[in-house]
N, C-alpha and C. Protein backbone atom coordinates (compact mmCIF):
# COMPACT_ATOMS: atom_id res chain seq x y z
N UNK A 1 -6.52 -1.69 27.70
CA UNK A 1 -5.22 -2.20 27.30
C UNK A 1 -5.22 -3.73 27.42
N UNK A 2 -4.81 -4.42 26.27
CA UNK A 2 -4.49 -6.11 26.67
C UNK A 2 -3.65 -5.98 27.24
N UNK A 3 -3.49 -7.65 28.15
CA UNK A 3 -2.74 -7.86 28.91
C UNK A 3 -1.85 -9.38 28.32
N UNK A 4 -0.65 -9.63 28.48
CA UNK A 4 0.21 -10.33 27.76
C UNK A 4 -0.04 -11.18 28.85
N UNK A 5 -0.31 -12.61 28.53
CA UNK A 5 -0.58 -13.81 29.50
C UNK A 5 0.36 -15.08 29.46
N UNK A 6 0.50 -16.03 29.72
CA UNK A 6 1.30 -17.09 29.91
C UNK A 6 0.70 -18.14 30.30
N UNK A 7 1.28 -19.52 30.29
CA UNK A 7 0.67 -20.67 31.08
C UNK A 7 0.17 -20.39 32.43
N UNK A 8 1.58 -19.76 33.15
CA UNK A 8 1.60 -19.80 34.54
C UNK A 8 0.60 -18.60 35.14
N UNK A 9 0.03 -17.65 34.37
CA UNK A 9 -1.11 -17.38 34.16
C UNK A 9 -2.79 -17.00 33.90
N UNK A 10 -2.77 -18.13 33.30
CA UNK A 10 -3.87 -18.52 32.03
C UNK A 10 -5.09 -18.61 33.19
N UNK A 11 -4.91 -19.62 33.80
CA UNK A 11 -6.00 -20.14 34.53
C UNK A 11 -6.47 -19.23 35.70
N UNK A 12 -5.66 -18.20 36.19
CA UNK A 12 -6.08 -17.23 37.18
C UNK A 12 -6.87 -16.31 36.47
N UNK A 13 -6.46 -15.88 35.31
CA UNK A 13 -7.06 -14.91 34.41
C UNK A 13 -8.33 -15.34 34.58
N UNK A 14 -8.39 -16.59 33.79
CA UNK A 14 -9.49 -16.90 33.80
C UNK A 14 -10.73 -17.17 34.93
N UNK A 15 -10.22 -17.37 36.17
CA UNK A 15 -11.12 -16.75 37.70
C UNK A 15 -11.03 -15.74 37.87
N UNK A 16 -10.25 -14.65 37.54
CA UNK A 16 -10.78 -13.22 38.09
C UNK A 16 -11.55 -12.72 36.74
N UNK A 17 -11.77 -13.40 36.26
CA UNK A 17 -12.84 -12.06 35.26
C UNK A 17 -13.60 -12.84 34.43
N UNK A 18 -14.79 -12.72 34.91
CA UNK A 18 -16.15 -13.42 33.94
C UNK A 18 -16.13 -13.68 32.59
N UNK A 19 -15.77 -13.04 31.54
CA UNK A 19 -15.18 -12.71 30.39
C UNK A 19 -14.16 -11.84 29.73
N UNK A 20 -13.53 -13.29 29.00
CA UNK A 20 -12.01 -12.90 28.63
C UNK A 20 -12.00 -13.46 27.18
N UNK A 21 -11.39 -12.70 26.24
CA UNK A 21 -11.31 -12.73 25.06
C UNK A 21 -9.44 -13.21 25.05
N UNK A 22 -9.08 -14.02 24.43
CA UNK A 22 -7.52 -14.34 24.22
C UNK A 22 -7.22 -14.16 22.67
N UNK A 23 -6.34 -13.43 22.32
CA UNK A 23 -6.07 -13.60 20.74
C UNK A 23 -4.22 -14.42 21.23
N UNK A 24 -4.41 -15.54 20.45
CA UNK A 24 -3.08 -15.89 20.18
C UNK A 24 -2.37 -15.77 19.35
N UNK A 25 -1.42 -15.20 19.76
CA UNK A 25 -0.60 -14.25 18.48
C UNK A 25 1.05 -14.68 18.35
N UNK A 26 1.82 -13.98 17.16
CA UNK A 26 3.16 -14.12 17.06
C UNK A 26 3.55 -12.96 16.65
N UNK A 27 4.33 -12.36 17.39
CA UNK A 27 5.77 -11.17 16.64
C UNK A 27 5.13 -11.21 15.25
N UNK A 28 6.00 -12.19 15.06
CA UNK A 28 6.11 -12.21 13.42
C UNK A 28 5.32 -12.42 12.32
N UNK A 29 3.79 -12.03 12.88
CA UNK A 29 2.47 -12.66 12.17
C UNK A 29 2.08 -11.53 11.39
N UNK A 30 2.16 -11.20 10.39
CA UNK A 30 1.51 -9.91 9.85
C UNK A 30 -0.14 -9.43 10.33
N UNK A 31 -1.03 -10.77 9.99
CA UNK A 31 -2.44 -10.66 10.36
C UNK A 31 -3.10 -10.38 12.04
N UNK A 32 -1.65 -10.73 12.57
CA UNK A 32 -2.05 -10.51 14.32
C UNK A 32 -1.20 -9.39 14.02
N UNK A 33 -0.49 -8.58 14.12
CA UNK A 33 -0.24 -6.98 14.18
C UNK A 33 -1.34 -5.97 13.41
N UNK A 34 -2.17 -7.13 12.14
CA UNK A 34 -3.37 -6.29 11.43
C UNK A 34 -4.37 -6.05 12.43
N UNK A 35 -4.83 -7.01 13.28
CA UNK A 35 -5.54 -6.70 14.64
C UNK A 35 -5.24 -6.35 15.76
N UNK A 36 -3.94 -6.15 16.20
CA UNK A 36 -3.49 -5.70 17.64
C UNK A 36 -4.46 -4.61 18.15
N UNK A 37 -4.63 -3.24 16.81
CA UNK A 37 -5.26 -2.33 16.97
C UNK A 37 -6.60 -2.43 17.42
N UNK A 38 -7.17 -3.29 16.56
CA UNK A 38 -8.53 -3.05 16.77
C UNK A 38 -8.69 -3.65 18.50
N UNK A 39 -7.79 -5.02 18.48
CA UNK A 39 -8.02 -5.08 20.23
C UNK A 39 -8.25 -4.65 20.91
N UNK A 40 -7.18 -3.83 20.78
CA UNK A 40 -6.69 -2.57 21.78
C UNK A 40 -8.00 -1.27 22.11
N UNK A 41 -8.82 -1.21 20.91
CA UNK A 41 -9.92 -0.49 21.14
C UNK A 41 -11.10 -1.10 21.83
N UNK A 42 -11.47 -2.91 21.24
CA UNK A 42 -11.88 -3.62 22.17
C UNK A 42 -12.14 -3.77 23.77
N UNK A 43 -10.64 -3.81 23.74
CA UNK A 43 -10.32 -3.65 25.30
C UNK A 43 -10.23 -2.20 25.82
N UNK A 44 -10.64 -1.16 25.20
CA UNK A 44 -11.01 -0.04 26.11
C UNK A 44 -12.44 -0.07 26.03
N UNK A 45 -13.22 -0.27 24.96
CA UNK A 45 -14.88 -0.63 24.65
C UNK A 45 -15.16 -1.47 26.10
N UNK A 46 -14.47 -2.42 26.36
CA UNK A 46 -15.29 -3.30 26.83
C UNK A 46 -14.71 -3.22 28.20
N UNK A 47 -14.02 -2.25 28.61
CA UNK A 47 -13.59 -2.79 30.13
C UNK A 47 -13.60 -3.03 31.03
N UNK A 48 -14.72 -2.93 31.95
CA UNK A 48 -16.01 -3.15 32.53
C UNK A 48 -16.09 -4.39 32.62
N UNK A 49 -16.55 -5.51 31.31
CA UNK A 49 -17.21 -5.96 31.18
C UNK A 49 -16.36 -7.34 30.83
N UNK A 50 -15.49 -7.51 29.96
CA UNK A 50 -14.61 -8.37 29.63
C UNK A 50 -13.41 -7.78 29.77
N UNK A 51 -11.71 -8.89 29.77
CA UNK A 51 -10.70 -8.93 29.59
C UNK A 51 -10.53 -9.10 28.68
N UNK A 52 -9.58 -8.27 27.61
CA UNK A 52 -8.76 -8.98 26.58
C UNK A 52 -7.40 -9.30 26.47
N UNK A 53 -6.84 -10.25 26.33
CA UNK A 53 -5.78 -10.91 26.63
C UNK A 53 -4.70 -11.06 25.56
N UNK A 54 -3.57 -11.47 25.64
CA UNK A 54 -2.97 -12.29 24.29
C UNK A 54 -1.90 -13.26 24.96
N UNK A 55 -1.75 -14.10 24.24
CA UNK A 55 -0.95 -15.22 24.39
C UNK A 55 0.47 -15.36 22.91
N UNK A 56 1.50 -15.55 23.72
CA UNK A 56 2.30 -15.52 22.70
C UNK A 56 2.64 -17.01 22.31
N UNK A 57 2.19 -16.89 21.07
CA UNK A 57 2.35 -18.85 20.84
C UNK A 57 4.02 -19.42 20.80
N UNK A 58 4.89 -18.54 20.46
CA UNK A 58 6.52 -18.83 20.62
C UNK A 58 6.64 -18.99 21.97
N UNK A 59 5.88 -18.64 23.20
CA UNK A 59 6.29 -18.78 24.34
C UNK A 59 5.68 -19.32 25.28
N UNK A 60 4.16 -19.86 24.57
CA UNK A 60 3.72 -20.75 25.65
C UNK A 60 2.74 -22.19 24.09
N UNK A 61 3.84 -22.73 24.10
CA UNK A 61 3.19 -23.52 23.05
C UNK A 61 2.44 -25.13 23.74
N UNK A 62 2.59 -25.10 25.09
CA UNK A 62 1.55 -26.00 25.91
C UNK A 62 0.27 -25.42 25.61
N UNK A 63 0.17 -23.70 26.21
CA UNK A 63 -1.38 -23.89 25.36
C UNK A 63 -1.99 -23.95 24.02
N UNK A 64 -0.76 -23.48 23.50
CA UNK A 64 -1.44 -24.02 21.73
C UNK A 64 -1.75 -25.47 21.74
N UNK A 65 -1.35 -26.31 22.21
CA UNK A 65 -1.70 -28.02 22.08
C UNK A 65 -2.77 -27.70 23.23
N UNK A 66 -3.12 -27.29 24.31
CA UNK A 66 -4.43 -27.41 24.92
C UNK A 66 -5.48 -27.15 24.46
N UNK A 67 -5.51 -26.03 23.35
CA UNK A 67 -6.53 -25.15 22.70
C UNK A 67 -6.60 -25.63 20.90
N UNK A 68 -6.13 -26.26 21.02
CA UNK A 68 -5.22 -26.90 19.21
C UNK A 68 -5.41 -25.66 18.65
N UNK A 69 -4.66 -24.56 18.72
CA UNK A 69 -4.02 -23.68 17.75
C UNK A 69 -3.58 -23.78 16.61
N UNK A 70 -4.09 -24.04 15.36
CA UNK A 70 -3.01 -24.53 14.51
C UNK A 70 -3.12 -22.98 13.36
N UNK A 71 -3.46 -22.40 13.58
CA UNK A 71 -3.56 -20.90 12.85
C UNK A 71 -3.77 -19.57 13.71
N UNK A 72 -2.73 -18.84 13.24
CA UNK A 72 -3.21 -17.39 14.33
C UNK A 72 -3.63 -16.44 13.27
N UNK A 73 -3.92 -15.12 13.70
CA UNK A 73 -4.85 -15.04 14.64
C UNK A 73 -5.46 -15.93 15.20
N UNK A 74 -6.04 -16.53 16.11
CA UNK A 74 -6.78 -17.12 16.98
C UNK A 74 -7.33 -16.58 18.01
N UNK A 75 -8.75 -16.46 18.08
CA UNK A 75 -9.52 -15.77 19.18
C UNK A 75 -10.04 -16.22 20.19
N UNK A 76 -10.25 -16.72 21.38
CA UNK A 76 -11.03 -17.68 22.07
C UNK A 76 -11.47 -16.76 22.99
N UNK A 77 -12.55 -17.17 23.11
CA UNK A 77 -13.78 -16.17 23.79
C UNK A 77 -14.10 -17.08 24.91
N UNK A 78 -13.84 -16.16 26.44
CA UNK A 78 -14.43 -17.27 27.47
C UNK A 78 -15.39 -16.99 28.74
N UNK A 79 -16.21 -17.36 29.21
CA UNK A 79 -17.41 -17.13 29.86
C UNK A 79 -17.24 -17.88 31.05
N UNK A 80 -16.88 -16.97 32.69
CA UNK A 80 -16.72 -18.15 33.70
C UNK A 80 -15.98 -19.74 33.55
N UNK A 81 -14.60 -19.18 33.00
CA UNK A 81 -13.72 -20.20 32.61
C UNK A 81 -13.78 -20.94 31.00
N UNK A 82 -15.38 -21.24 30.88
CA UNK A 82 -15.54 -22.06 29.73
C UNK A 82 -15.29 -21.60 28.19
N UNK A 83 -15.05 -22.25 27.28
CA UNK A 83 -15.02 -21.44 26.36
C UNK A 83 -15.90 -21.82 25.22
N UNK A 84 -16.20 -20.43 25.07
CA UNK A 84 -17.89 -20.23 24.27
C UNK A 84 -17.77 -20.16 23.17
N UNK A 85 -16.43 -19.78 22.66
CA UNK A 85 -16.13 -19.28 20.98
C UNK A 85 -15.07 -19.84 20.72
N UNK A 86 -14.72 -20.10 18.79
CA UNK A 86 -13.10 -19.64 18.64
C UNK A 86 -13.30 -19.60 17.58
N UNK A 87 -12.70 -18.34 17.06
CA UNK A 87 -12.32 -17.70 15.93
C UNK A 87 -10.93 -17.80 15.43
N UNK A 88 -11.01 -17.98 13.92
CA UNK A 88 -9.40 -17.62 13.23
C UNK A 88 -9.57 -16.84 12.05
N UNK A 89 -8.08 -16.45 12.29
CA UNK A 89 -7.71 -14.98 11.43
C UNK A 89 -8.66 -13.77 11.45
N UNK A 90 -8.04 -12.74 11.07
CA UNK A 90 -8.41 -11.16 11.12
C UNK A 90 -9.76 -11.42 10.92
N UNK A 91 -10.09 -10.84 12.00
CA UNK A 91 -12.00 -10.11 11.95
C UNK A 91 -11.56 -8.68 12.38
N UNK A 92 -12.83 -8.28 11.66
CA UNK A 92 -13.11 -6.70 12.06
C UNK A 92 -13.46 -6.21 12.98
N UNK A 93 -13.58 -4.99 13.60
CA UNK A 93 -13.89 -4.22 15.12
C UNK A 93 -15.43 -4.66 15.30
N UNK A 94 -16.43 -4.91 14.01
CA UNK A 94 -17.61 -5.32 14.11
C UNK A 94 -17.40 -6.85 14.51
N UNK A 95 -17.59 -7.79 13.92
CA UNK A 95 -17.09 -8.77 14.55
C UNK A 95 -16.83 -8.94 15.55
N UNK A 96 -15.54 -8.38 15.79
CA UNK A 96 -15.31 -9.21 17.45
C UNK A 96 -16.41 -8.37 18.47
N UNK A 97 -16.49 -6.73 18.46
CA UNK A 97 -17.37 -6.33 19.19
C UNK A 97 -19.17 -7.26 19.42
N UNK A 98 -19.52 -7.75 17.98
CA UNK A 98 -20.76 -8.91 18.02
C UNK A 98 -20.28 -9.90 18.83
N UNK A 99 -19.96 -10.54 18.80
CA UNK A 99 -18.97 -11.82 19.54
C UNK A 99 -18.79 -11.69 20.51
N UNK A 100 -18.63 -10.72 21.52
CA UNK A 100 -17.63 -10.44 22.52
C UNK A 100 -19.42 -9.93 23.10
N UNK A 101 -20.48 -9.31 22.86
CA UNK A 101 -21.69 -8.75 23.50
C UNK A 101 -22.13 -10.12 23.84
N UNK A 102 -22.34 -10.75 22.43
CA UNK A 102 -23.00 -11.95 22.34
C UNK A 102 -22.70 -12.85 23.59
N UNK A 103 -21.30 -13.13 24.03
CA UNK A 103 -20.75 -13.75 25.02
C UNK A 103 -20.96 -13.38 26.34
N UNK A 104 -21.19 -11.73 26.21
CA UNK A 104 -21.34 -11.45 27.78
C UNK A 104 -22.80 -11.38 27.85
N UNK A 105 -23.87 -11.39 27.36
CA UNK A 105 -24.93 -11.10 27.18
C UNK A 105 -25.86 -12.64 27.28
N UNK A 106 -24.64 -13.67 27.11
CA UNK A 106 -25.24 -15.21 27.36
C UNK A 106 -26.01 -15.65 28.39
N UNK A 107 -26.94 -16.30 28.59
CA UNK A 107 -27.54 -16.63 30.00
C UNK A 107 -28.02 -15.48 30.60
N UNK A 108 -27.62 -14.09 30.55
CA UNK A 108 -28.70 -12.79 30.87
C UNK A 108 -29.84 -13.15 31.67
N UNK A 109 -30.51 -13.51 31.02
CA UNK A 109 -32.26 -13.29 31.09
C UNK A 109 -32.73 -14.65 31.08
N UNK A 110 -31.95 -15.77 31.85
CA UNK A 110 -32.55 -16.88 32.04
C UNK A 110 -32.79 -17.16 33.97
């Protein structure tokens, strides 16, 4: 299940869990309700292993200017705080599932 995040937040998320996927989204976005779903399967795929998150851009628009959001969907993919990715608009369950291995699978075998 995602978890609905905030400023006040953001940054704890991001210390308790090695990898965290954020989609920043709006109510009123057709293309972020086209992916809620697939998230949502995401985040049972992966739960173990990564967080998936969402951020509501009507309600925390400090991090849209931290992250320069200027289109949602928006995906940001993050690894021990940092962030490794960012994606915009609708990708597919393939996609983000590549993306999201790729990220946890970084540094592995070094």
């Amino acid at each position: 299940m995602t978890q609905v995040i905030n400023s006040l937040n953001f940054e704890t998320t991001l210390k308790q869990n090695e990898v965290v996927l954020v989609d920043f989204y709006a109510d009123w976005c057709g293309p972020c309700r086209a992916i809620s779903e697939t998230l949502e399967r995401i985040s049972s795929e992966f739960e173990r292993q990564a967080l998936v998150a969402k951020v509501n851009i009507d309600k925390s628009p400090e991090l849209c200017r931290l992250f320069e959001i200027t289109s949602i969907p928006s995906l940001l993919y993050f690894k021990n705080r940092k962030l490794m990715a960012k994606e915009t608009g609708v990708r597919s369950h393939a996609q983000i599932a590549a993306q999201i291995s790729k990220i946890i699978n970084h540094n592995r075998n070094k």
